[in-house]
PDB file of N, CA and C in Angstrom:
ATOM      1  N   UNK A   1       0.848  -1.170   0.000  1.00  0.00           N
ATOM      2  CA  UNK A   1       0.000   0.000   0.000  1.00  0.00           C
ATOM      3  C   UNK A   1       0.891   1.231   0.000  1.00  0.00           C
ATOM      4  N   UNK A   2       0.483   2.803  -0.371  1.00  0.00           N
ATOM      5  CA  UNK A   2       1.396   3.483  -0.952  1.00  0.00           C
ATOM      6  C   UNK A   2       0.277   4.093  -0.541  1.00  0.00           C
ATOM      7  N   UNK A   3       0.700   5.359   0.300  1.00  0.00           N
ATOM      8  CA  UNK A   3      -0.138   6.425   0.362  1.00  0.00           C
ATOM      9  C   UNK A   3       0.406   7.707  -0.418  1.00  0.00           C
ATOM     10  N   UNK A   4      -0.544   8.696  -1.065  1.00  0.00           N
ATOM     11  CA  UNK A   4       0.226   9.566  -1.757  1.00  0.00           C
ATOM     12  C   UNK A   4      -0.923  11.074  -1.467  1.00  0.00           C
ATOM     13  N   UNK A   5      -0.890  11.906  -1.729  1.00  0.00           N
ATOM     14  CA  UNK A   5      -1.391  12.945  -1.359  1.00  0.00           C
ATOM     15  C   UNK A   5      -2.776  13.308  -2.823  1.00  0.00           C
ATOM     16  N   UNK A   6      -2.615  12.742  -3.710  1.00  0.00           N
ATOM     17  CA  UNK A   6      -3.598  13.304  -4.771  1.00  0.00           C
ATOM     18  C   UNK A   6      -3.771  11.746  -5.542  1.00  0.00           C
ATOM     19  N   UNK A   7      -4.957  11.733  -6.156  1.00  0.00           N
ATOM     20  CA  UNK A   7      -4.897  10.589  -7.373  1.00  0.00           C
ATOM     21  C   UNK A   7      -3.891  10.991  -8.183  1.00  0.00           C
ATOM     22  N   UNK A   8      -3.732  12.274  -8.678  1.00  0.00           N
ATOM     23  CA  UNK A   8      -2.613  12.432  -9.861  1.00  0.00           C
ATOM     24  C   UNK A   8      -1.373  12.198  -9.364  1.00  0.00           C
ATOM     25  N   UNK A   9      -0.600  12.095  -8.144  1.00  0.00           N
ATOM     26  CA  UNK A   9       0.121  11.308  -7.966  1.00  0.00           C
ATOM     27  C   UNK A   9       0.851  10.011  -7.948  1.00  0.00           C
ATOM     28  N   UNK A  10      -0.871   9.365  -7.224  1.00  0.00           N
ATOM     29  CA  UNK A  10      -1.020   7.788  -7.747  1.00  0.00           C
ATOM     30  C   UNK A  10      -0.592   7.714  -9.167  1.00  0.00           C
ATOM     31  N   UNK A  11      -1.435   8.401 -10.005  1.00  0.00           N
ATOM     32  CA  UNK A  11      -1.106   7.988 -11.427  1.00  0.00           C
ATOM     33  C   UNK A  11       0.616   7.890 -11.852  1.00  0.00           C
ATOM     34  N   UNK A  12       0.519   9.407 -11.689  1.00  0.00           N
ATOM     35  CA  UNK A  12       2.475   9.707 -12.158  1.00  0.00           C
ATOM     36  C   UNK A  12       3.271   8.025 -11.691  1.00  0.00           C
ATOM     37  N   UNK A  13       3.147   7.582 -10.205  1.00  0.00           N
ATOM     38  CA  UNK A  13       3.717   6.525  -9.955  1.00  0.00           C
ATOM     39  C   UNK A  13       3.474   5.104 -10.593  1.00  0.00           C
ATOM     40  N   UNK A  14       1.998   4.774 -10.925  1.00  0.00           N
ATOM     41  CA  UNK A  14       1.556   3.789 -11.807  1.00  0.00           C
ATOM     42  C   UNK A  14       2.023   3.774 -13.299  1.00  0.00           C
ATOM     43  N   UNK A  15       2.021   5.134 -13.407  1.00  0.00           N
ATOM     44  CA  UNK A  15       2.229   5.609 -15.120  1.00  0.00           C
ATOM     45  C   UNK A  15       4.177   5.164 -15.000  1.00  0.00           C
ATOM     46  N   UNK A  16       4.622   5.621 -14.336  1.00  0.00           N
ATOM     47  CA  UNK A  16       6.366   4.949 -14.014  1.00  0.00           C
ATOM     48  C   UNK A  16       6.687   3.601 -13.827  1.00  0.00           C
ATOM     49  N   UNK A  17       5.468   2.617 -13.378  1.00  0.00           N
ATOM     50  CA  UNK A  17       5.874   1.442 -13.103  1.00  0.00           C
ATOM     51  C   UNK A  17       4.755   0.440 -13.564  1.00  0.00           C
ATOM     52  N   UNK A  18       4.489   0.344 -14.921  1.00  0.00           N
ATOM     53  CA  UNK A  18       3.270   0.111 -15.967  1.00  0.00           C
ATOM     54  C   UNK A  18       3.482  -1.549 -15.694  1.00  0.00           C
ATOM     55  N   UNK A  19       3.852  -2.140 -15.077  1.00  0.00           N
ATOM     56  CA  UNK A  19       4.191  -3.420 -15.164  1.00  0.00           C
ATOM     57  C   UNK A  19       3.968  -4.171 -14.143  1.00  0.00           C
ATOM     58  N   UNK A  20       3.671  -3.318 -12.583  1.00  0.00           N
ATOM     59  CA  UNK A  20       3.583  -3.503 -11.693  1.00  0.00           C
ATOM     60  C   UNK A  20       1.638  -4.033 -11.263  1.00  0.00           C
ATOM     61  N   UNK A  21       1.377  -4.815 -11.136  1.00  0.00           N
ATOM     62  CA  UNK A  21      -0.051  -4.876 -10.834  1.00  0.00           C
ATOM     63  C   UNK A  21      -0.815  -4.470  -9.429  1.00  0.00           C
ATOM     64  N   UNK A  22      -2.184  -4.288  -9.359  1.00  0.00           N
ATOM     65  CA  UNK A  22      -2.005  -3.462  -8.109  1.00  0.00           C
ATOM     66  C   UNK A  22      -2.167  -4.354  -7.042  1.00  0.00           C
ATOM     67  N   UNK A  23      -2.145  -5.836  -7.231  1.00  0.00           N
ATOM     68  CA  UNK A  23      -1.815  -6.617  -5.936  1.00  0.00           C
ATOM     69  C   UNK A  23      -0.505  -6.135  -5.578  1.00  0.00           C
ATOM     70  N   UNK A  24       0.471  -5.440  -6.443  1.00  0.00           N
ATOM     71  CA  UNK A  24       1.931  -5.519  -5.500  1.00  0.00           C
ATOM     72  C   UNK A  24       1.800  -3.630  -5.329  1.00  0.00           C
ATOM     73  N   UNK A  25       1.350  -3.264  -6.289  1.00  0.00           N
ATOM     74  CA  UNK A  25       1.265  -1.769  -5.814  1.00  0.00           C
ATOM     75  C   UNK A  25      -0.190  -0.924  -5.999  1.00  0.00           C
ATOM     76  N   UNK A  26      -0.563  -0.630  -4.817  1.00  0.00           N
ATOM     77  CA  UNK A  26      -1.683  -0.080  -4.530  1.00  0.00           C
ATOM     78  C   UNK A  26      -1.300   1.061  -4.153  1.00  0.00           C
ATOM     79  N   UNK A  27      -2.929   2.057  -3.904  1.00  0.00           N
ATOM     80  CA  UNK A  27      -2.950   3.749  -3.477  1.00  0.00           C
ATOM     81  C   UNK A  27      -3.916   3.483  -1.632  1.00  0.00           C
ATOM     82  N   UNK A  28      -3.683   4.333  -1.557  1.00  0.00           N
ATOM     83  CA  UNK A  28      -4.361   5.348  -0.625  1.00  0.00           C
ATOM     84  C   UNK A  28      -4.174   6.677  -0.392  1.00  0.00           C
ATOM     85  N   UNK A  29      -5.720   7.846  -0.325  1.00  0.00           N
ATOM     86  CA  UNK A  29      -5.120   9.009  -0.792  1.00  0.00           C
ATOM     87  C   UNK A  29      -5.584   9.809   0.806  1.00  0.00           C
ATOM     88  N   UNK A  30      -4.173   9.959   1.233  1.00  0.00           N
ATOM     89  CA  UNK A  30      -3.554  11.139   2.469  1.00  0.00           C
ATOM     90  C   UNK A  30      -3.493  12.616   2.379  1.00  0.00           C
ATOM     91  N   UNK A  31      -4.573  13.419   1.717  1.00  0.00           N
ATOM     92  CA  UNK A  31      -4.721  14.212   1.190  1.00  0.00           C
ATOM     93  C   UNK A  31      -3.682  15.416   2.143  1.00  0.00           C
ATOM     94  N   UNK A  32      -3.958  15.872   3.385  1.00  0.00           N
ATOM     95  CA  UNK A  32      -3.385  16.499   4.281  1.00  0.00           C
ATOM     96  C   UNK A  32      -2.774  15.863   5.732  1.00  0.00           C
ATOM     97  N   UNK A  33      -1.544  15.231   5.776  1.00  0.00           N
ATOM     98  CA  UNK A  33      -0.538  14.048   6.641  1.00  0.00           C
ATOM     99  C   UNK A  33      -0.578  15.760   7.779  1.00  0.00           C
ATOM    100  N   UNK A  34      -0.945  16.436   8.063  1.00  0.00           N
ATOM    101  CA  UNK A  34      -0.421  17.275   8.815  1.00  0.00           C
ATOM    102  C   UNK A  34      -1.821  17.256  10.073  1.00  0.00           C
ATOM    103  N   UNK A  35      -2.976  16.435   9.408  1.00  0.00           N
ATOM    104  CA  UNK A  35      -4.689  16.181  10.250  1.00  0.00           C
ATOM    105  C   UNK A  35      -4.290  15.402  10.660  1.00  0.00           C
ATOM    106  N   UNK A  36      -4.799  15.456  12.255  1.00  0.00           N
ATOM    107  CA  UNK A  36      -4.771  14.537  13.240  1.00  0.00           C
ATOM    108  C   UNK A  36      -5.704  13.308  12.588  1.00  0.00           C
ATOM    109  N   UNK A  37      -4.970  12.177  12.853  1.00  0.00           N
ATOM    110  CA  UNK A  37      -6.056  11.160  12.298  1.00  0.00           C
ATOM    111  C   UNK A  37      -6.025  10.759  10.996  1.00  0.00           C
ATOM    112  N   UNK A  38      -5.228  11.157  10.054  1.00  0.00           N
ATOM    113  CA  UNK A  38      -4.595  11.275   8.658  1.00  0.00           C
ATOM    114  C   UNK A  38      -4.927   9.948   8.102  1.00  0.00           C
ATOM    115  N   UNK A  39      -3.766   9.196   8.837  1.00  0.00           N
ATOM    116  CA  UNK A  39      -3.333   7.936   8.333  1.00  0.00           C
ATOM    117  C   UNK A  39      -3.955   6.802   9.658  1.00  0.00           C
ATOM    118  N   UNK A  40      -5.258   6.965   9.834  1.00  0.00           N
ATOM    119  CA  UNK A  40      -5.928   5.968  10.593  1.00  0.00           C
ATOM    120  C   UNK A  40      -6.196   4.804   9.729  1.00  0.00           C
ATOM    121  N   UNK A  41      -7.239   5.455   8.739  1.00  0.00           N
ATOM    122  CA  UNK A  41      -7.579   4.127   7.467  1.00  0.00           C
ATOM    123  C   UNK A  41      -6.536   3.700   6.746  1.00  0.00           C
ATOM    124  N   UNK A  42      -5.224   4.724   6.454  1.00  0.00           N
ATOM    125  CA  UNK A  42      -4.693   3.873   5.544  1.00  0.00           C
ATOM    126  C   UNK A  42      -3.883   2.994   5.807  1.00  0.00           C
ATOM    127  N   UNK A  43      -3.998   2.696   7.281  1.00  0.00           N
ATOM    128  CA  UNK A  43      -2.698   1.622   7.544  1.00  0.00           C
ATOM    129  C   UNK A  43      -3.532   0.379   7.754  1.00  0.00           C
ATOM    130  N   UNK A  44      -4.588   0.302   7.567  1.00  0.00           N
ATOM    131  CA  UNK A  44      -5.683  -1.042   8.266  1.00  0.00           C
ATOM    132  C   UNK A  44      -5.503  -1.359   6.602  1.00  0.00           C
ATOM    133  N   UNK A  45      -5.251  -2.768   6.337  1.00  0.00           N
ATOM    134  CA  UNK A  45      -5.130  -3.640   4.736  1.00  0.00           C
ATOM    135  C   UNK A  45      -5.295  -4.956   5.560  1.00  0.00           C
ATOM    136  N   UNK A  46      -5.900  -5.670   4.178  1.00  0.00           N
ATOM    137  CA  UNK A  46      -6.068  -7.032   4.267  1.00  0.00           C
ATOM    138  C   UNK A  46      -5.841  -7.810   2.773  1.00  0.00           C
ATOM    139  N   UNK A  47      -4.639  -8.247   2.611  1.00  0.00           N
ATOM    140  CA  UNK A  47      -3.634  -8.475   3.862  1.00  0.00           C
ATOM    141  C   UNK A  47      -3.201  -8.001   4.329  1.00  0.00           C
ATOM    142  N   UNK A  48      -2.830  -7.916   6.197  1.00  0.00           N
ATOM    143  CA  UNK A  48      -1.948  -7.129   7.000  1.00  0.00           C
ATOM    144  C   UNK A  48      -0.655  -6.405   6.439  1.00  0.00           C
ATOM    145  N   UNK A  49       0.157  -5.960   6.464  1.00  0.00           N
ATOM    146  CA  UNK A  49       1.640  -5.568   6.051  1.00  0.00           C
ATOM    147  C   UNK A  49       2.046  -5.667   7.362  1.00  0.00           C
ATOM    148  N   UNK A  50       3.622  -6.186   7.304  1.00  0.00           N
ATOM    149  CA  UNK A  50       4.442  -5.811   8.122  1.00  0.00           C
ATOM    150  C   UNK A  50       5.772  -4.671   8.316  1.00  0.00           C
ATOM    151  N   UNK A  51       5.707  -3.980   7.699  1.00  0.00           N
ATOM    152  CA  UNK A  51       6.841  -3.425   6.913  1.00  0.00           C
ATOM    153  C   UNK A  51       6.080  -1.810   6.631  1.00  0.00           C
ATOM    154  N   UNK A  52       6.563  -0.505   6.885  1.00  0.00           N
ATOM    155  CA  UNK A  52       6.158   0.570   6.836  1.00  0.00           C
ATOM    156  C   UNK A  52       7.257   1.347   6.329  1.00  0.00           C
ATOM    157  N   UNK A  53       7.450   2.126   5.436  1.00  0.00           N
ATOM    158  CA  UNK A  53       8.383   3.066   4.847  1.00  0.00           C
ATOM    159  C   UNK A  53       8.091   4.047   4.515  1.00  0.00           C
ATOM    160  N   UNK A  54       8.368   4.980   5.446  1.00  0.00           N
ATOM    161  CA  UNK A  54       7.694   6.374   5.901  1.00  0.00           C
ATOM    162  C   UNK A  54       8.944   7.299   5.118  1.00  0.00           C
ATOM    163  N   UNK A  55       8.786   8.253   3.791  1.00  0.00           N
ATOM    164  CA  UNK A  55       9.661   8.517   2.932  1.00  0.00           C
ATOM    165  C   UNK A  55       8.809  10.223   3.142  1.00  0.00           C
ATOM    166  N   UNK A  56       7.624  10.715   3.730  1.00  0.00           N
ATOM    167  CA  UNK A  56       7.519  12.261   3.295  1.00  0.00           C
ATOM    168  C   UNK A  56       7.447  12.817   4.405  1.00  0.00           C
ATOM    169  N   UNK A  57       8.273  13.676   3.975  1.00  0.00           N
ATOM    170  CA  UNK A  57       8.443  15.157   4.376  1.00  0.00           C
ATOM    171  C   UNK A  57       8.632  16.260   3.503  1.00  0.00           C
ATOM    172  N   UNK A  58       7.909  17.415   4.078  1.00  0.00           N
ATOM    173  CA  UNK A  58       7.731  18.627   2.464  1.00  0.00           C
ATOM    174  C   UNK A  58       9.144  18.846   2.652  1.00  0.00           C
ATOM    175  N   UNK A  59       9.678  19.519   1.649  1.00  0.00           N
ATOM    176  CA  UNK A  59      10.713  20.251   1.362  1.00  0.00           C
ATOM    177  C   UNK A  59      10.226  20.991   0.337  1.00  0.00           C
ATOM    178  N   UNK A  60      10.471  21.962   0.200  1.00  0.00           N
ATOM    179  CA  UNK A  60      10.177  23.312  -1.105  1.00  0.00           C
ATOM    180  C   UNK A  60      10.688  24.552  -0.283  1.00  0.00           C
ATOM    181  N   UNK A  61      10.622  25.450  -1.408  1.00  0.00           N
ATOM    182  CA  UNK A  61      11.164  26.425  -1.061  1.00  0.00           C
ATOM    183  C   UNK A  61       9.739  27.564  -1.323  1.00  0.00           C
ATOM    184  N   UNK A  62       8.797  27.472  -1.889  1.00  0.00           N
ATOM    185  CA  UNK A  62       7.585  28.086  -1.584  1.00  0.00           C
ATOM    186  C   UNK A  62       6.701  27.909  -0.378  1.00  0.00           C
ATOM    187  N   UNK A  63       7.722  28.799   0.577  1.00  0.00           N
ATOM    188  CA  UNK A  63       7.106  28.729   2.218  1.00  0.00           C
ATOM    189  C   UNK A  63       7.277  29.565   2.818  1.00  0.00           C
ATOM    190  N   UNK A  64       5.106  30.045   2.994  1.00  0.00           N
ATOM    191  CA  UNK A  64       4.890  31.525   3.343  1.00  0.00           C
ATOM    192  C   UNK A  64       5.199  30.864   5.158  1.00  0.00           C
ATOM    193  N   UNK A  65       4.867  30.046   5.741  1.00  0.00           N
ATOM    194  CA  UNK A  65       4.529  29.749   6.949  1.00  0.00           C
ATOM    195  C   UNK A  65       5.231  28.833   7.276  1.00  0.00           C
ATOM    196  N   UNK A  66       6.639  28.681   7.787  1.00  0.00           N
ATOM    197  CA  UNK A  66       7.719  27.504   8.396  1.00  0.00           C
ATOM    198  C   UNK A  66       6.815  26.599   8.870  1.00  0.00           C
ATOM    199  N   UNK A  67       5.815  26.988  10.132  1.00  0.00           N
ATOM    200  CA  UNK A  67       5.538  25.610  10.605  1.00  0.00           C
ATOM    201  C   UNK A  67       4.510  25.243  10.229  1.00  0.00           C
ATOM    202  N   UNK A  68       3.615  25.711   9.270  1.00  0.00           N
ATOM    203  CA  UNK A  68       2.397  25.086   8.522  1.00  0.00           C
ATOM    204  C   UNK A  68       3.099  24.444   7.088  1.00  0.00           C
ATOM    205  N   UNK A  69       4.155  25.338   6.611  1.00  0.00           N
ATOM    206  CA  UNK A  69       4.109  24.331   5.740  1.00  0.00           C
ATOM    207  C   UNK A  69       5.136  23.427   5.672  1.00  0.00           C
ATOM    208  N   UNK A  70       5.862  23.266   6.813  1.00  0.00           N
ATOM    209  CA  UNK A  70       7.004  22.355   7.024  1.00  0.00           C
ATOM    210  C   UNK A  70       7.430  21.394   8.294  1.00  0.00           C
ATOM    211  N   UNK A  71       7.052  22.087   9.421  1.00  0.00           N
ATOM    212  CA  UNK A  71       7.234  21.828  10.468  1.00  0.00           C
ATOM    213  C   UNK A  71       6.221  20.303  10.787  1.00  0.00           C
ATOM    214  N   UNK A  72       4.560  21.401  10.603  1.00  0.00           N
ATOM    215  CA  UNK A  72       3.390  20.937  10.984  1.00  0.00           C
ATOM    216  C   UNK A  72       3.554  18.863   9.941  1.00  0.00           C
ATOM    217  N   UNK A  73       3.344  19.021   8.663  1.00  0.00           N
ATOM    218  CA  UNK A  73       2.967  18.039   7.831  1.00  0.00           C
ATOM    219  C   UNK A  73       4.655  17.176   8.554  1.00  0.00           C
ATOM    220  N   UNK A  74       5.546  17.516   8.836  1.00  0.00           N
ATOM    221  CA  UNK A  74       6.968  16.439   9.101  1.00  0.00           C
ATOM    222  C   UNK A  74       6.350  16.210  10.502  1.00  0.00           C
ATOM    223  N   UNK A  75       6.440  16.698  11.301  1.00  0.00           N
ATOM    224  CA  UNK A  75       6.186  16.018  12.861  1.00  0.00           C
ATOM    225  C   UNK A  75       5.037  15.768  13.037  1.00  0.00           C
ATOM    226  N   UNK A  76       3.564  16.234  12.586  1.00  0.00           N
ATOM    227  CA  UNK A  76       2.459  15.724  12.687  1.00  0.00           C
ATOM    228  C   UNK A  76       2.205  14.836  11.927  1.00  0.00           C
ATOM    229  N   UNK A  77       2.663  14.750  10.981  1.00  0.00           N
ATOM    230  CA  UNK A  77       2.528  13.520   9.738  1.00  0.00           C
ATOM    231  C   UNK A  77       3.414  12.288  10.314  1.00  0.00           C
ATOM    232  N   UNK A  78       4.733  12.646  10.809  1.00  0.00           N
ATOM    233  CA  UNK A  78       5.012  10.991  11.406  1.00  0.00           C
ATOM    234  C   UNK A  78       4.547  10.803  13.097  1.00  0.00           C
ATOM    235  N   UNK A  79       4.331  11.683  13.623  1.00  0.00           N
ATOM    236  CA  UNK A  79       3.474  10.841  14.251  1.00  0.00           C
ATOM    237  C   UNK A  79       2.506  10.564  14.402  1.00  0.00           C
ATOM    238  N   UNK A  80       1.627  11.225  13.426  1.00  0.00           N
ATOM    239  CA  UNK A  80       0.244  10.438  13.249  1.00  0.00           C
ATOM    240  C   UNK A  80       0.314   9.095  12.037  1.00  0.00           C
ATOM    241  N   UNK A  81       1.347   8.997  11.801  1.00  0.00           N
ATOM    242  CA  UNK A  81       1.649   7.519  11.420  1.00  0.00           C
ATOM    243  C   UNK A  81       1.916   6.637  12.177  1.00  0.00           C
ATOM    244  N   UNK A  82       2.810   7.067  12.868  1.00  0.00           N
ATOM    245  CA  UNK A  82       3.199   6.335  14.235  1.00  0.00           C
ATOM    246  C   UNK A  82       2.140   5.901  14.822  1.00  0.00           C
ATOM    247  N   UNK A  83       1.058   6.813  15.467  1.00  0.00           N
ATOM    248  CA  UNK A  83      -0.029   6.419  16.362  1.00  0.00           C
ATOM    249  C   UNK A  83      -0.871   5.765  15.461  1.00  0.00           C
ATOM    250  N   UNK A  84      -1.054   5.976  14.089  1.00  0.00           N
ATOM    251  CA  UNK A  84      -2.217   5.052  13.744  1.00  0.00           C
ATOM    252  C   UNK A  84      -1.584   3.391  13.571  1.00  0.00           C
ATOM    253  N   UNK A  85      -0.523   3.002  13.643  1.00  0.00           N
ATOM    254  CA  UNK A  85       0.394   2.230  13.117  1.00  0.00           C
ATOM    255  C   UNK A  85       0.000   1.141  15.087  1.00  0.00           C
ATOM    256  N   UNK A  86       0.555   2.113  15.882  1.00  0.00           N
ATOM    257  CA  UNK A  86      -0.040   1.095  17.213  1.00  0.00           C
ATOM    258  C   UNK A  86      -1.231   0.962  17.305  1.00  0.00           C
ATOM    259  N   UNK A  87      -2.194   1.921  17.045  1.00  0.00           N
ATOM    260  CA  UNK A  87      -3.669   1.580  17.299  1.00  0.00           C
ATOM    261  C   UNK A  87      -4.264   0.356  16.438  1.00  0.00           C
ATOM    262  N   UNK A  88      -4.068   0.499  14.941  1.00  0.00           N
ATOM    263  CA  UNK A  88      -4.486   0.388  14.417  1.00  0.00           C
ATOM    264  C   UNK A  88      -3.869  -0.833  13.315  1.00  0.00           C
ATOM    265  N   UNK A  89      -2.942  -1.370  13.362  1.00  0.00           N
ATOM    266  CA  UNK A  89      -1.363  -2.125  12.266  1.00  0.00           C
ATOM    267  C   UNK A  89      -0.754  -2.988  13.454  1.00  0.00           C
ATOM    268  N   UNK A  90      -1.328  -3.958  14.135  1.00  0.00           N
ATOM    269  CA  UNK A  90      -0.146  -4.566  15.107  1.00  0.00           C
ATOM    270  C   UNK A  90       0.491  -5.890  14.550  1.00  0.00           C
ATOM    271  N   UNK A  91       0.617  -6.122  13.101  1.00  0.00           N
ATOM    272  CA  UNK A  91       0.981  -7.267  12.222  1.00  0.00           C
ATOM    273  C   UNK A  91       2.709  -6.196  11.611  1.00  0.00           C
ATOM    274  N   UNK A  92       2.110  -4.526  11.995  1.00  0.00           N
ATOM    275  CA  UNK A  92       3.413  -4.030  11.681  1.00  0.00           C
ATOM    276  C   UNK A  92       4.663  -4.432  12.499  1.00  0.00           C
ATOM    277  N   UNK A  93       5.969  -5.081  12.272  1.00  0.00           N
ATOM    278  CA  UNK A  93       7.312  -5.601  12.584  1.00  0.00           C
ATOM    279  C   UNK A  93       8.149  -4.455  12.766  1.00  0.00           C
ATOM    280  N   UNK A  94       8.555  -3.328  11.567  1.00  0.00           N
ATOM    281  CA  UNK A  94       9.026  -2.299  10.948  1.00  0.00           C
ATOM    282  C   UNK A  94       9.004  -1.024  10.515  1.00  0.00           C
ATOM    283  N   UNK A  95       9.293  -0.049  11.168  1.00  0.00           N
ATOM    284  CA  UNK A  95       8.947   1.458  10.799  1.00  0.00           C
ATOM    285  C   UNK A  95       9.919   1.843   9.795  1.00  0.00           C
ATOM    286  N   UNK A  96      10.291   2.254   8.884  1.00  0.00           N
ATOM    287  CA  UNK A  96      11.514   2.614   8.207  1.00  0.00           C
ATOM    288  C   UNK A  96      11.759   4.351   8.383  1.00  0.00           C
ATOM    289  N   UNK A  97      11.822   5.435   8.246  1.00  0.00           N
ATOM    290  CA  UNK A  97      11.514   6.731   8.185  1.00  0.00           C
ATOM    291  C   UNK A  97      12.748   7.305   7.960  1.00  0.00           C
ATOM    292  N   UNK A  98      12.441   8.221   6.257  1.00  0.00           N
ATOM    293  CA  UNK A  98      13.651   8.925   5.656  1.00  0.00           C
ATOM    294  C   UNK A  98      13.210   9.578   5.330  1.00  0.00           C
ATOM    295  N   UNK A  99      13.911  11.032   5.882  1.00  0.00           N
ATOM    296  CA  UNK A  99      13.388  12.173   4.967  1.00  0.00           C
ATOM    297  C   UNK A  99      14.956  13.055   6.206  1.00  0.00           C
ATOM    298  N   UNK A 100      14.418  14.183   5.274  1.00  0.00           N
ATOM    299  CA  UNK A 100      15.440  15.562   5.910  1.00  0.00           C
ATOM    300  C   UNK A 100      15.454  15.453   7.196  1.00  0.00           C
ATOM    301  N   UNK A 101      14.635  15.144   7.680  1.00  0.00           N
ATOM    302  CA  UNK A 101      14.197  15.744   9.167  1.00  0.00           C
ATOM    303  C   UNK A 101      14.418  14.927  10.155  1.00  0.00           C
ATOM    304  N   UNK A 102      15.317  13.927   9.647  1.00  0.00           N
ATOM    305  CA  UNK A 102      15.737  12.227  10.373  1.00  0.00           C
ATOM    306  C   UNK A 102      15.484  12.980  11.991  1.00  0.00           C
ATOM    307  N   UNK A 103      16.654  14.080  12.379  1.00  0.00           N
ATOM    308  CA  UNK A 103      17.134  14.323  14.068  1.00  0.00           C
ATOM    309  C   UNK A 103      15.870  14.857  14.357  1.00  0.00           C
ATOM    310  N   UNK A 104      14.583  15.095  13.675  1.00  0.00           N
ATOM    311  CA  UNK A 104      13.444  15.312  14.636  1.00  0.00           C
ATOM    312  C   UNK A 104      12.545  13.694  15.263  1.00  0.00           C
ATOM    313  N   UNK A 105      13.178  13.042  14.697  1.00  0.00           N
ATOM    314  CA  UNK A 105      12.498  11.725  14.737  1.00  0.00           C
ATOM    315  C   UNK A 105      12.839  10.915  16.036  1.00  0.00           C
ATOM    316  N   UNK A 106      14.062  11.315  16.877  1.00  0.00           N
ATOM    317  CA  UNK A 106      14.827  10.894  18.309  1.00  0.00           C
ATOM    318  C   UNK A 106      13.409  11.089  18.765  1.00  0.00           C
ATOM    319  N   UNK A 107      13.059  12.282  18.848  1.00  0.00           N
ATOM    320  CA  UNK A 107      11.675  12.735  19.905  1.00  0.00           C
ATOM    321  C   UNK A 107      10.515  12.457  19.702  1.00  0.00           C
ATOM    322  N   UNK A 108      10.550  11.646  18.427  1.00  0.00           N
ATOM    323  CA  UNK A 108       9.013  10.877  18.386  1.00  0.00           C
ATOM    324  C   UNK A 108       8.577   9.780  17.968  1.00  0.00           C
ATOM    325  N   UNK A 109      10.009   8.774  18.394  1.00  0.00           N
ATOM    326  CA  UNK A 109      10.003   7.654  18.428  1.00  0.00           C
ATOM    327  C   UNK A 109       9.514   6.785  19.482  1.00  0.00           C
ATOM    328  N   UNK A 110       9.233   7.824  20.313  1.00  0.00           N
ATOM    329  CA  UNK A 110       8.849   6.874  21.986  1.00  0.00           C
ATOM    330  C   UNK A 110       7.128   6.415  21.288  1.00  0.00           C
ATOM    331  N   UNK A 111       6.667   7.183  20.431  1.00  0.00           N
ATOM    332  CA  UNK A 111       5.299   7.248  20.421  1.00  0.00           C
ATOM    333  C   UNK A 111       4.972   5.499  20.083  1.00  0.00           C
ATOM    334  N   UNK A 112       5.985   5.101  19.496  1.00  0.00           N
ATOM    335  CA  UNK A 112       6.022   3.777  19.110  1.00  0.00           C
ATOM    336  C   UNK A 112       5.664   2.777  19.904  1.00  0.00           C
ATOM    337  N   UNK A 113       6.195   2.995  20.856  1.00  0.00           N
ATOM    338  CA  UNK A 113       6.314   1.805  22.010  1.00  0.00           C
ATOM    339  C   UNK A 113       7.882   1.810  22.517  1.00  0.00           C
ATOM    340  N   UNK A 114       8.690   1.323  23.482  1.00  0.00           N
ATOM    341  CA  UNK A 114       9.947   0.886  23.901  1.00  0.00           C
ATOM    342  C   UNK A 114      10.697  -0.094  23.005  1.00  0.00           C
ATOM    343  N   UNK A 115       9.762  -0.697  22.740  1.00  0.00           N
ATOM    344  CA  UNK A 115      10.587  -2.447  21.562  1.00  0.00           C
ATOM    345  C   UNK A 115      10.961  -1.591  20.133  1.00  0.00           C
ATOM    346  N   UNK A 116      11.393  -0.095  19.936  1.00  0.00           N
ATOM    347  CA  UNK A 116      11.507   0.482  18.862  1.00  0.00           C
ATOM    348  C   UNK A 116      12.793   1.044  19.155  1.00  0.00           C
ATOM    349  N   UNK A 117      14.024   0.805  18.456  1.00  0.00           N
ATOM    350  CA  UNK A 117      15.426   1.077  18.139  1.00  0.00           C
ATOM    351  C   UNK A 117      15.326   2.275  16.844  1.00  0.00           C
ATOM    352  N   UNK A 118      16.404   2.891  17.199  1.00  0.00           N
ATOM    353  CA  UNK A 118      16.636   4.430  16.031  1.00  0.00           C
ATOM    354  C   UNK A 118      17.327   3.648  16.005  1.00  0.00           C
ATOM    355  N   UNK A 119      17.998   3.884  14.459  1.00  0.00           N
ATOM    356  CA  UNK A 119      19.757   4.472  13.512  1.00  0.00           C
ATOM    357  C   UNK A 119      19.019   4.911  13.053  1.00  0.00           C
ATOM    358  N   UNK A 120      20.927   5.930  12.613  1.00  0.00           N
ATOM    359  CA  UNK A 120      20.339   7.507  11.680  1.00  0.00           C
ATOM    360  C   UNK A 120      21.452   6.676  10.906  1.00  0.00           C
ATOM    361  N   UNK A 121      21.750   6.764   9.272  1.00  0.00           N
ATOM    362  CA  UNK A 121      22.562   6.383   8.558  1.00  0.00           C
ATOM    363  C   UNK A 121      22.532   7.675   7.911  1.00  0.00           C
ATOM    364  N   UNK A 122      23.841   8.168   7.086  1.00  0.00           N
ATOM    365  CA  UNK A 122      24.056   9.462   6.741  1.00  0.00           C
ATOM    366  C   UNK A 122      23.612   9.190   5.115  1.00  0.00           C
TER     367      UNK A 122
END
């Protein structure tokens, strides 16, 4: 499962990987990762996943508002992955999480549970 922010996203990625069927690659659309509650539905699949690879965070340089449009969607967006991921994903094994903002992630890794280990790889 692949969450992405627009259908035309979905597409761009389907349209790149024309070969792929959607038993191995599917959508779900996360319109705003910065709403509490974001990523409740999209982590519930059947079949379960074990395995999570948490890859967004904004970066741009069209930014009237630091923490609305950067701050807010990186730290509210992973940890409202995080929390929907314990509530809601307990077949999840694996958090993966890459983006710019790795050293904000020390402080919101507890949200996980204790049985959750950081590395930062450069």
């Amino acid at each position: 499962m692949t969450s992405v922010r627009s259908q035309s996203k979905a597409k761009a990625i389907k349209d790149a990987h024309p070969g792929v069927g959607k038993e191995k690659l599917d959508f779900v659309i996360v319109e705003d990762i910065a709403q509490e509650g974001a990523f409740d539905k999209a982590v519930i699949s059947n079949p379960p996943f074990d395995t999570v690879i948490h890859t967004s965070s904004p970066f741009h340089f069209n930014v009237t508002d630091t923490k609305k449009d950067l701050l807010d969607p990186a730290i509210i967006g992973t940890t409202g992955l995080l929390k929907a991921i314990k509530k809601s994903a307990p077949s999840v094994k694996r958090v993966v999480c890459r983006f710019l903002w790795e050293g904000r992630l020390r402080n919101l890794i507890a949200l996980a549970g204790n049985h959750v280990k950081f590395r930062s790889h450069p």
